[in-house]
PDB file of N, CA and C in Angstrom:
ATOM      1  N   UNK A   1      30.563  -7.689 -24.205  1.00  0.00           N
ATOM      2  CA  UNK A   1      31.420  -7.630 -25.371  1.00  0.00           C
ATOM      3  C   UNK A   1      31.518  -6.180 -25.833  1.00  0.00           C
ATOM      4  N   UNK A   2      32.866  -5.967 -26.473  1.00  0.00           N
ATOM      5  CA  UNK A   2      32.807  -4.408 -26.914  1.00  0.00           C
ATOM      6  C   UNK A   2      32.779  -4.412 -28.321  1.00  0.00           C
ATOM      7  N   UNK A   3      32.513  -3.344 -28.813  1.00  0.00           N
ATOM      8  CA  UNK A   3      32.486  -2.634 -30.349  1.00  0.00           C
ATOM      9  C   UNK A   3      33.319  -1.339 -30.207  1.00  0.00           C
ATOM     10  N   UNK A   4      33.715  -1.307 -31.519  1.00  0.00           N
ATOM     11  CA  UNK A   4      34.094   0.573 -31.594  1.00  0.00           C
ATOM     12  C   UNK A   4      33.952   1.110 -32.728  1.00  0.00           C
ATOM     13  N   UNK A   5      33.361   2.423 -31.983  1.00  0.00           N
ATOM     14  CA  UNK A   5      32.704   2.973 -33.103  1.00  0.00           C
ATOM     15  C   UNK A   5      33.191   2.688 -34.775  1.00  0.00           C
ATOM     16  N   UNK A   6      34.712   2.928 -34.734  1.00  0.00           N
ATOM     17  CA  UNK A   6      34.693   2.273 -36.609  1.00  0.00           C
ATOM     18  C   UNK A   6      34.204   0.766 -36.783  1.00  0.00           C
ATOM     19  N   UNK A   7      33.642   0.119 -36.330  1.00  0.00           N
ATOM     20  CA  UNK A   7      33.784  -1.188 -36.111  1.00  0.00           C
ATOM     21  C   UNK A   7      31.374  -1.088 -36.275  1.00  0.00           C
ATOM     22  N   UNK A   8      31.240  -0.492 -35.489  1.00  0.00           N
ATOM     23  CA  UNK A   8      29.835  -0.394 -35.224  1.00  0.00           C
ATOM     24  C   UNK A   8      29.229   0.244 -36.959  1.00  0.00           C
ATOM     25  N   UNK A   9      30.252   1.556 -36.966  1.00  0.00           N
ATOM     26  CA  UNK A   9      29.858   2.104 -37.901  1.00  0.00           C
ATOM     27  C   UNK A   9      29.962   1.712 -39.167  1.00  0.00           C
ATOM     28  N   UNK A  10      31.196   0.668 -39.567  1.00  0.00           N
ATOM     29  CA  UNK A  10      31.397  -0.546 -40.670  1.00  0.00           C
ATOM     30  C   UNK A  10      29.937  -1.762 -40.533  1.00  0.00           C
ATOM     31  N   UNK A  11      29.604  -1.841 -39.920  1.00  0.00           N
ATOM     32  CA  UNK A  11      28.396  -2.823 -39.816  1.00  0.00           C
ATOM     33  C   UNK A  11      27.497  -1.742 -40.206  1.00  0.00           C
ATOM     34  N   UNK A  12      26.659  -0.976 -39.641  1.00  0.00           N
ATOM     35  CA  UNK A  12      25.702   0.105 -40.034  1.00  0.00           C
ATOM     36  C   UNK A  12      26.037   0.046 -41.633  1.00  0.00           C
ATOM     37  N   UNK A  13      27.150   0.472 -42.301  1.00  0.00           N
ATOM     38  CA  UNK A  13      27.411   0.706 -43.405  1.00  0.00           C
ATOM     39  C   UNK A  13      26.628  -0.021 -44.509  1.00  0.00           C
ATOM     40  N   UNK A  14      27.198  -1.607 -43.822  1.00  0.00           N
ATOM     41  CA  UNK A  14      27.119  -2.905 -44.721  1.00  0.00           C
ATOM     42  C   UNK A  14      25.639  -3.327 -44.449  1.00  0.00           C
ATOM     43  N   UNK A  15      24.711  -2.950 -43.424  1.00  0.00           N
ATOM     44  CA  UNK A  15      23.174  -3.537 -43.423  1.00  0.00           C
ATOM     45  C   UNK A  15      23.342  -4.398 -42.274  1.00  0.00           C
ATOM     46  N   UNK A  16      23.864  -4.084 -41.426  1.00  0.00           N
ATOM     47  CA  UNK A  16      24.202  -5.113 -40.378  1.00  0.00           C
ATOM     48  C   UNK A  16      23.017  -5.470 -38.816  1.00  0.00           C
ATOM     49  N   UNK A  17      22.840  -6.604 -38.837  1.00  0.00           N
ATOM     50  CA  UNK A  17      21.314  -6.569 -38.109  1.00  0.00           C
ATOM     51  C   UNK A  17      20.939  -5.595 -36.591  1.00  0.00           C
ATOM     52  N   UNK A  18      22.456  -5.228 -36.499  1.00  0.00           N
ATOM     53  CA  UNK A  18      22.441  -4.749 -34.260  1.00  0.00           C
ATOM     54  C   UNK A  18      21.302  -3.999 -34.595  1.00  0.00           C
ATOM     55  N   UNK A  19      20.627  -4.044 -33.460  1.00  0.00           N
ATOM     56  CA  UNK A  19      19.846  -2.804 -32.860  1.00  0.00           C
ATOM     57  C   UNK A  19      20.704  -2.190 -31.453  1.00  0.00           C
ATOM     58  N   UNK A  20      20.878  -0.199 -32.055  1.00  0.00           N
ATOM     59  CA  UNK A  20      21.718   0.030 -31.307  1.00  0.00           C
ATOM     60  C   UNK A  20      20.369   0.879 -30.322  1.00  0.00           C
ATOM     61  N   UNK A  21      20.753   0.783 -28.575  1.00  0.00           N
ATOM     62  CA  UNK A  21      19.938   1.442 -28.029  1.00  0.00           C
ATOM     63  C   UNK A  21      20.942   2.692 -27.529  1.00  0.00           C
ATOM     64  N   UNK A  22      20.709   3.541 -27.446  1.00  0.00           N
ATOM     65  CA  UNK A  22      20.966   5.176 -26.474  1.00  0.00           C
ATOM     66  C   UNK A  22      20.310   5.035 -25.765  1.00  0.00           C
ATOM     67  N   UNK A  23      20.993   4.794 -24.416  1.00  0.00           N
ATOM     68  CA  UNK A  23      20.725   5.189 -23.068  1.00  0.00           C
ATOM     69  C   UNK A  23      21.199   6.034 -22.305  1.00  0.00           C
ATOM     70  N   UNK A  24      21.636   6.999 -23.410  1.00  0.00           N
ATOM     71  CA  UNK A  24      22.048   8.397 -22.091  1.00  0.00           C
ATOM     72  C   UNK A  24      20.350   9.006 -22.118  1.00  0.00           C
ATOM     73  N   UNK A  25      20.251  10.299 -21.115  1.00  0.00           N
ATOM     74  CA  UNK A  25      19.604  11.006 -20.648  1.00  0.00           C
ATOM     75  C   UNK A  25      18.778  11.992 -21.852  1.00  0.00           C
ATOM     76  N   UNK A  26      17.019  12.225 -22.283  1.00  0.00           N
ATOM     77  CA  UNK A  26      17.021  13.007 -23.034  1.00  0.00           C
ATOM     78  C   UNK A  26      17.985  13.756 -23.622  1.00  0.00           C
ATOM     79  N   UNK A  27      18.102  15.421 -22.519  1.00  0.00           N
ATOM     80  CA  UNK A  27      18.656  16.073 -22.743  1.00  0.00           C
ATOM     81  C   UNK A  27      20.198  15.735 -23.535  1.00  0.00           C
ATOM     82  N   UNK A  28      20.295  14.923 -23.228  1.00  0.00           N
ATOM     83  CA  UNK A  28      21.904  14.226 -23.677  1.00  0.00           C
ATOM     84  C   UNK A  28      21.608  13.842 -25.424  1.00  0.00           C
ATOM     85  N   UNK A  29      20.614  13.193 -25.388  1.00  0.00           N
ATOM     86  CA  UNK A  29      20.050  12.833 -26.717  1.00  0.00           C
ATOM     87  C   UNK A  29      19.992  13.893 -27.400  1.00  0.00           C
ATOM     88  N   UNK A  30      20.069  14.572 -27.550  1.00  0.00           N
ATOM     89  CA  UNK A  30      19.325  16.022 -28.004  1.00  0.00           C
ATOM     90  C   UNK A  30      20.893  16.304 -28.347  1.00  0.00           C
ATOM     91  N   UNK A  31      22.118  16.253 -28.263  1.00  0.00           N
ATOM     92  CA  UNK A  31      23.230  16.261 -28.913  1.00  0.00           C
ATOM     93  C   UNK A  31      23.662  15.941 -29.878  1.00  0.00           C
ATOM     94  N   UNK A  32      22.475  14.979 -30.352  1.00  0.00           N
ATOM     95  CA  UNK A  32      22.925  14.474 -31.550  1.00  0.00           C
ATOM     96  C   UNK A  32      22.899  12.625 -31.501  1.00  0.00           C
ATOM     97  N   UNK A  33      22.431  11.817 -31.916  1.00  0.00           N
ATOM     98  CA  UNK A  33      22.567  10.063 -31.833  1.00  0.00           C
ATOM     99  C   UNK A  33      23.191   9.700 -33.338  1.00  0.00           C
ATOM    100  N   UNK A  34      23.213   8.245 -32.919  1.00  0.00           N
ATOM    101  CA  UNK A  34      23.650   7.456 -34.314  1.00  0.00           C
ATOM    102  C   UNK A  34      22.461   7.024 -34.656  1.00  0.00           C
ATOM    103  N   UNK A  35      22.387   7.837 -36.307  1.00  0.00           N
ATOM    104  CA  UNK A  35      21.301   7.140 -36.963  1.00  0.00           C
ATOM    105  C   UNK A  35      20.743   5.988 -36.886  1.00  0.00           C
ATOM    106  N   UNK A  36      19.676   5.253 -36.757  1.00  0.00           N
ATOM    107  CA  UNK A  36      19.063   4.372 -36.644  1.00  0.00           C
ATOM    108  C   UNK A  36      18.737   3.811 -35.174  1.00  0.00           C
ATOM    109  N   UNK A  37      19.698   4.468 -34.373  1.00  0.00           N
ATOM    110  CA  UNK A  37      19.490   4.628 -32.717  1.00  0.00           C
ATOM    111  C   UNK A  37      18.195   4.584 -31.656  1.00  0.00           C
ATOM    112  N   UNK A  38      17.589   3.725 -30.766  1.00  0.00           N
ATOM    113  CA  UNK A  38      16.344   3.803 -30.196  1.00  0.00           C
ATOM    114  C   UNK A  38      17.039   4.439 -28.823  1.00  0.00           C
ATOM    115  N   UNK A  39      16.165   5.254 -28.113  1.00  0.00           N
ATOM    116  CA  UNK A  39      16.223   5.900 -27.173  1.00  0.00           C
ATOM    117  C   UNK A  39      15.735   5.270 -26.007  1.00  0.00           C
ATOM    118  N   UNK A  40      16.194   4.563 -25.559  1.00  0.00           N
ATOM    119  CA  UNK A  40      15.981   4.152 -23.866  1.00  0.00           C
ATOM    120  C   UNK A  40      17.113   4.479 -22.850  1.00  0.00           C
ATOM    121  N   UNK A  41      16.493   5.316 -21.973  1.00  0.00           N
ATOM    122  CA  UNK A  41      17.316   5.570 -20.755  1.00  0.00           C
ATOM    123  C   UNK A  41      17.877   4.586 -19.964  1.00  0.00           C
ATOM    124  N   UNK A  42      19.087   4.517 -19.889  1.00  0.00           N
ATOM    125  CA  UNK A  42      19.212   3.423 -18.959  1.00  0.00           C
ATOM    126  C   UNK A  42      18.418   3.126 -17.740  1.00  0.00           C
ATOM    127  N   UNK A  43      17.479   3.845 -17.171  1.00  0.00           N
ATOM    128  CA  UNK A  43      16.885   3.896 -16.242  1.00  0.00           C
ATOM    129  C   UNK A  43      15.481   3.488 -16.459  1.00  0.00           C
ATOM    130  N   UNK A  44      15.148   3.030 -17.690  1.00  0.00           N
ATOM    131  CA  UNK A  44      13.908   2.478 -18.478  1.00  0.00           C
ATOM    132  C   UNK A  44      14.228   1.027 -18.686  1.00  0.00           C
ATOM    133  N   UNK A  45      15.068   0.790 -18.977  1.00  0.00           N
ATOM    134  CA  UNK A  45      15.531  -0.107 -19.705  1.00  0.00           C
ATOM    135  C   UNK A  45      15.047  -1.441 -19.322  1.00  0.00           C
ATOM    136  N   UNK A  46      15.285  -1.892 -18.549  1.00  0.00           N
ATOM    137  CA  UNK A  46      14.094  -3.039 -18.081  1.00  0.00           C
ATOM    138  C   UNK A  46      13.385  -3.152 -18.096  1.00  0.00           C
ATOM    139  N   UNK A  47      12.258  -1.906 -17.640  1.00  0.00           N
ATOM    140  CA  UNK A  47      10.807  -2.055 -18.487  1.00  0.00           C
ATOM    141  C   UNK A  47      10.419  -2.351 -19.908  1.00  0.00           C
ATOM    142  N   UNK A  48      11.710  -1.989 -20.179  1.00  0.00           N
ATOM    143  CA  UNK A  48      10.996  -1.425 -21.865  1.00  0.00           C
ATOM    144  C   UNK A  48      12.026  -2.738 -22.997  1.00  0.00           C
ATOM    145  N   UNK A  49      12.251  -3.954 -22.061  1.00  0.00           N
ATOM    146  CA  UNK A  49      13.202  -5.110 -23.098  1.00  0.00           C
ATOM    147  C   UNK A  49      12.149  -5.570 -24.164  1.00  0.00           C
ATOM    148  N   UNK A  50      10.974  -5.243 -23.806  1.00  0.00           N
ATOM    149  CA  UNK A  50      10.031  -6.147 -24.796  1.00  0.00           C
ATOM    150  C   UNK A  50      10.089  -5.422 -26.046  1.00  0.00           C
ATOM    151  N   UNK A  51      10.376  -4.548 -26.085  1.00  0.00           N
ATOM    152  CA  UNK A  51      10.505  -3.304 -27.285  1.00  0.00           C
ATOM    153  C   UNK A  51      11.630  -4.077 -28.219  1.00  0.00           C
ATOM    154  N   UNK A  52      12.968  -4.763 -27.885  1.00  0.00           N
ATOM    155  CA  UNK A  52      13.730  -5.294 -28.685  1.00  0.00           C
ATOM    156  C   UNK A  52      13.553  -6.765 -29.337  1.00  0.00           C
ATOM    157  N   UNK A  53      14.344  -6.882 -29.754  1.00  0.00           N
ATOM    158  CA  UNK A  53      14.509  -8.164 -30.497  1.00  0.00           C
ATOM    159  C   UNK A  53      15.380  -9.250 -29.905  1.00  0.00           C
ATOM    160  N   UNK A  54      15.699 -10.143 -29.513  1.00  0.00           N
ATOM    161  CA  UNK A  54      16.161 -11.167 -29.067  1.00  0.00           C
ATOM    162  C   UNK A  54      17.159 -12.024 -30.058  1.00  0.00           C
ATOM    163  N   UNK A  55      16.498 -11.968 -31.022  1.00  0.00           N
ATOM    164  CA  UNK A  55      17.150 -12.465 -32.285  1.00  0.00           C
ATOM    165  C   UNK A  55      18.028 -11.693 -32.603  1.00  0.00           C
ATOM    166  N   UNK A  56      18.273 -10.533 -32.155  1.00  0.00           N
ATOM    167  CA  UNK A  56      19.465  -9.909 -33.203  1.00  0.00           C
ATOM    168  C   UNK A  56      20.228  -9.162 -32.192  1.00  0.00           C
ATOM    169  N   UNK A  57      21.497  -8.953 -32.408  1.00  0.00           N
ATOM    170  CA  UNK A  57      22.651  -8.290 -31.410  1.00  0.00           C
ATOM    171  C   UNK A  57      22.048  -6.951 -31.010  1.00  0.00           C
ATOM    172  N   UNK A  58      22.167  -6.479 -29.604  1.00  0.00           N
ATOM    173  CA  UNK A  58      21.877  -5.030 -29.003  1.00  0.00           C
ATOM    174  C   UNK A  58      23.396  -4.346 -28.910  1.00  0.00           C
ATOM    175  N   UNK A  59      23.213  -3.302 -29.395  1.00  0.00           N
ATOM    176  CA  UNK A  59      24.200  -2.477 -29.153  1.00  0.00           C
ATOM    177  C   UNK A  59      24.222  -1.380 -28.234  1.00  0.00           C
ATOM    178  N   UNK A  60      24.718  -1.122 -27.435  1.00  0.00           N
ATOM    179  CA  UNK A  60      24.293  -0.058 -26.295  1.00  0.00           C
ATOM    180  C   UNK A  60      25.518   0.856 -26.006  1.00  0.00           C
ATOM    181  N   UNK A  61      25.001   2.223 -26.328  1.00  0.00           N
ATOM    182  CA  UNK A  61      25.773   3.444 -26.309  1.00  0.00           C
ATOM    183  C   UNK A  61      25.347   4.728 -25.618  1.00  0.00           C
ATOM    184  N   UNK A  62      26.379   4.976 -24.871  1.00  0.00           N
ATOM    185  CA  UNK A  62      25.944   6.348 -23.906  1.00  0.00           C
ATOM    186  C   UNK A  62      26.984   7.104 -24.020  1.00  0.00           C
ATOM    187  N   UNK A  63      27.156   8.375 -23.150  1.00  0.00           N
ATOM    188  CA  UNK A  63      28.480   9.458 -23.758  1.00  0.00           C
ATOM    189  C   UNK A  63      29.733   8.812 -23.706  1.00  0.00           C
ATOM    190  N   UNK A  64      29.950   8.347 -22.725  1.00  0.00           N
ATOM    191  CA  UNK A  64      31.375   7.449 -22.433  1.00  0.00           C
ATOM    192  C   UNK A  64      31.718   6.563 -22.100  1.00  0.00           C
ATOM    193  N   UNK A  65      30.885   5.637 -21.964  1.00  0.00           N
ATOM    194  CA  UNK A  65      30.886   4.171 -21.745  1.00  0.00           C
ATOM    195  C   UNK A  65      30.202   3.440 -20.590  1.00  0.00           C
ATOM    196  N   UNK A  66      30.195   4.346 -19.716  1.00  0.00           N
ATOM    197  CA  UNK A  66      29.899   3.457 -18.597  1.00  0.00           C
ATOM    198  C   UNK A  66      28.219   3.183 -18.091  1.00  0.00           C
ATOM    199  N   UNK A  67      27.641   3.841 -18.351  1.00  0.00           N
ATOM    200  CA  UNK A  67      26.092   3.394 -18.742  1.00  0.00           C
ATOM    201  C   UNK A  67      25.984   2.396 -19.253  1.00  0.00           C
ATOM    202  N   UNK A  68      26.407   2.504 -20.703  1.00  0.00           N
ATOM    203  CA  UNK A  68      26.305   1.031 -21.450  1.00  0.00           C
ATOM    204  C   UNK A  68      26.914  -0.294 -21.141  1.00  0.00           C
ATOM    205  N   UNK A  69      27.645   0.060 -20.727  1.00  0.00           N
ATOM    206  CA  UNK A  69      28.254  -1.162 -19.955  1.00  0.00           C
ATOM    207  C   UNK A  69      27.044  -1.985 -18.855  1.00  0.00           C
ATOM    208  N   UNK A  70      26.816  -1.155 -18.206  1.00  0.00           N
ATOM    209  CA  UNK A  70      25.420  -1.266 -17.185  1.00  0.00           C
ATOM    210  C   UNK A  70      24.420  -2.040 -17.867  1.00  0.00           C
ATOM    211  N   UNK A  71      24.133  -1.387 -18.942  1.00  0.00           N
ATOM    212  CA  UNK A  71      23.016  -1.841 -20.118  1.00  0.00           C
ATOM    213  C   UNK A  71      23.237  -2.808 -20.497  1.00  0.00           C
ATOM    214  N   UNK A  72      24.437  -3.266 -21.219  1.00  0.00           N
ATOM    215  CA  UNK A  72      24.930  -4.279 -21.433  1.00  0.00           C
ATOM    216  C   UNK A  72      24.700  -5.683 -20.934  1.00  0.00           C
ATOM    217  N   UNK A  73      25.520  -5.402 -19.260  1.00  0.00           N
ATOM    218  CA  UNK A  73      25.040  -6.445 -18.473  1.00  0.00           C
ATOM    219  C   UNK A  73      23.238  -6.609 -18.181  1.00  0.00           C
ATOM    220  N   UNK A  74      22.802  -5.830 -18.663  1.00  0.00           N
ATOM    221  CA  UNK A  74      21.212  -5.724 -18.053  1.00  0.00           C
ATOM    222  C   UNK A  74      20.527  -6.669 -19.473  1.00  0.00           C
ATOM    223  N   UNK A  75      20.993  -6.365 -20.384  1.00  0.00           N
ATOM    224  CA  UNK A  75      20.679  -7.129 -21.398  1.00  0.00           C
ATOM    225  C   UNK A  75      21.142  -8.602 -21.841  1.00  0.00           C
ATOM    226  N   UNK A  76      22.406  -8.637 -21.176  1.00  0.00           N
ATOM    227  CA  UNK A  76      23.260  -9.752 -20.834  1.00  0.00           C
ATOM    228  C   UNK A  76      21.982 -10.861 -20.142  1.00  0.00           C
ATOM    229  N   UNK A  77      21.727 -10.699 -19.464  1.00  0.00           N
ATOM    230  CA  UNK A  77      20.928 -11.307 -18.216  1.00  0.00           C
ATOM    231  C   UNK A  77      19.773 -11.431 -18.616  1.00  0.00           C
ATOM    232  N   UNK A  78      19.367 -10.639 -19.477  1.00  0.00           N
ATOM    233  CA  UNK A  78      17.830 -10.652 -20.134  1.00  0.00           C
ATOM    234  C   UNK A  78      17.818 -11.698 -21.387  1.00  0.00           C
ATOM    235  N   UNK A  79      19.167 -12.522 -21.710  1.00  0.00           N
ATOM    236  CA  UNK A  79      18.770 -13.023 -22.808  1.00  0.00           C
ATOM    237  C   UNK A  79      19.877 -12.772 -24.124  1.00  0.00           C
ATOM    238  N   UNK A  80      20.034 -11.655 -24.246  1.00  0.00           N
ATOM    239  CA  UNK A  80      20.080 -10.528 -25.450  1.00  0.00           C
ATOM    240  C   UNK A  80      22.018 -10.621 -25.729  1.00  0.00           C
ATOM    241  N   UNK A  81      22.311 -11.071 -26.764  1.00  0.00           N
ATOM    242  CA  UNK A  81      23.847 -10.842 -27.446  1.00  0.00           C
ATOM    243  C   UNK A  81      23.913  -9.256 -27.562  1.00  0.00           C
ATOM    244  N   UNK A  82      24.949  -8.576 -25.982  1.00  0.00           N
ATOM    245  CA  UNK A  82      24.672  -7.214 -25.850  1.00  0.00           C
ATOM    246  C   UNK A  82      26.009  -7.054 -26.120  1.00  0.00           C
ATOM    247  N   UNK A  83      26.083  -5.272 -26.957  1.00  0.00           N
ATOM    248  CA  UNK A  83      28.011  -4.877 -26.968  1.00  0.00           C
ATOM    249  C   UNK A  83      27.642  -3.724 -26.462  1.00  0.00           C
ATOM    250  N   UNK A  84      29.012  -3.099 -26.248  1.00  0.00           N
ATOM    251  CA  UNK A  84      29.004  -1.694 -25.252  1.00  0.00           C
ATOM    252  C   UNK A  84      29.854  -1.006 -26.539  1.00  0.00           C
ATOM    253  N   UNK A  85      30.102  -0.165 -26.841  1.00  0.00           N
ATOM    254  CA  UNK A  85      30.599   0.994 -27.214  1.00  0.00           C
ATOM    255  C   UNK A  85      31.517   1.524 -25.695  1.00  0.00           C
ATOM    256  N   UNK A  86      32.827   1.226 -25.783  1.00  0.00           N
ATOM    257  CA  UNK A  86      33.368   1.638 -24.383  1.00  0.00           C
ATOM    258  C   UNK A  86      33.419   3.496 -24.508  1.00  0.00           C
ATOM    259  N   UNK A  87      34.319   3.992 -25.224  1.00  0.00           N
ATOM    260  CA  UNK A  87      34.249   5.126 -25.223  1.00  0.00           C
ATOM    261  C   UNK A  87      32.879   6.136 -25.796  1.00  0.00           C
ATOM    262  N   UNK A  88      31.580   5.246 -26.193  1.00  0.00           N
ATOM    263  CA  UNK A  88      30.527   6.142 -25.845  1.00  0.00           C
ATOM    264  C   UNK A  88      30.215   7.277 -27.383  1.00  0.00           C
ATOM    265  N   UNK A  89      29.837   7.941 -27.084  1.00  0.00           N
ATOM    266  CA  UNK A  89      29.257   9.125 -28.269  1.00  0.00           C
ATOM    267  C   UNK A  89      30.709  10.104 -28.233  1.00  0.00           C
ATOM    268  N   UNK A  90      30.965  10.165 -26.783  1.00  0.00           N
ATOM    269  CA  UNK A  90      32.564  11.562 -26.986  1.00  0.00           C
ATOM    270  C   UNK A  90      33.725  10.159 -28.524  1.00  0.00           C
ATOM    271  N   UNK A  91      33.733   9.245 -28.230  1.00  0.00           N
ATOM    272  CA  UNK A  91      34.794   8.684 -29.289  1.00  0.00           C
ATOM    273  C   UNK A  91      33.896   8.482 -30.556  1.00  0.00           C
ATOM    274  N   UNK A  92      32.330   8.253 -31.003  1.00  0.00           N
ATOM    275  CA  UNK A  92      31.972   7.871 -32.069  1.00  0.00           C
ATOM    276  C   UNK A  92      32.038   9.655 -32.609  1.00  0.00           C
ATOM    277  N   UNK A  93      31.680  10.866 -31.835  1.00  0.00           N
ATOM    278  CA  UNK A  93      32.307  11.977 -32.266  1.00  0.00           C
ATOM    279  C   UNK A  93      33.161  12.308 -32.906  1.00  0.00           C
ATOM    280  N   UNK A  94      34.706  11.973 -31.614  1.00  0.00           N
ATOM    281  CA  UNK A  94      35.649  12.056 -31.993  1.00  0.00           C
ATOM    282  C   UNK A  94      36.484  11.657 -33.252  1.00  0.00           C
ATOM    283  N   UNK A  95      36.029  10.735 -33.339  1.00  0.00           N
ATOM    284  CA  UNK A  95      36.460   9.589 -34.701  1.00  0.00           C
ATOM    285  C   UNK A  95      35.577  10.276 -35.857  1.00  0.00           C
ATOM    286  N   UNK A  96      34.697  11.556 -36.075  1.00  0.00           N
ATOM    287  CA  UNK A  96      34.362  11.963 -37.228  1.00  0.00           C
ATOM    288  C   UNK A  96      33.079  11.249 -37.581  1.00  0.00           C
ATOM    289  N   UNK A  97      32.176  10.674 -37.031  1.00  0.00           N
ATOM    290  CA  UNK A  97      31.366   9.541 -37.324  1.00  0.00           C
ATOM    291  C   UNK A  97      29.996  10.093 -37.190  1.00  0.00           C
ATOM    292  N   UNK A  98      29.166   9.969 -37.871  1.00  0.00           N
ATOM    293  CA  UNK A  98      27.677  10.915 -38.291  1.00  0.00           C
ATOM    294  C   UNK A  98      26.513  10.872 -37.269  1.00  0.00           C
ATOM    295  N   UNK A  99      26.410  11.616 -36.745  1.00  0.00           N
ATOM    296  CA  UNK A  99      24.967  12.047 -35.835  1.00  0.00           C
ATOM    297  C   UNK A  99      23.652  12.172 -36.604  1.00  0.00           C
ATOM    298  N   UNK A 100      22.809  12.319 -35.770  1.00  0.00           N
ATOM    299  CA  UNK A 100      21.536  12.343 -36.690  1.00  0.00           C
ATOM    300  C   UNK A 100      20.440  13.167 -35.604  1.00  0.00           C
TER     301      UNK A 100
END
């Protein structure tokens, strides 16, 4: 399922339950995330499902979409009500939308 960023960032606003994960690359992280954001590499990410919640929607965001998408389905399969952010951190940027 997708989200976009005004859409992600209207929920954040209102107290909204997602847990969003970042799965781009450290160094990538280090650009800047969306507040409240957990850091798993997509390349962790299976190890590390026990870290989330089950009960509540995952949101999964990387620079431009296509990681999360990956993630997505990985969380898909694990259980987990997963959304992708298609266009990634370059559109929650673009769109003016707050880093942390």
């Amino acid at each position: 399922m997708e989200i976009t960023p005004q859409q992600l960032a209207e929920q954040l606003k209102n107290g909204g339950d997602a847990q969003i994960v970042d799965v781009r690359e450290t160094a990538e992280v280090a650009e800047g995330m969306i507040a409240g954001a957990r850091h798993i590499a997509l390349g962790e990410l299976a190890g590390r499902l026990d870290e989330l919640d089950k009960s509540r929607p995952v949101v999964a965001v990387c620079r431009s979409g296509r990681r999360s998408a990956a993630a997505a389905d990985q969380l898909t399969a694990a259980g987990f009500t997963a959304y992708t952010v298609p266009g990634g951190m370059l559109d929650w940027t673009a769109a003016g939308l707050p880093t942390g």
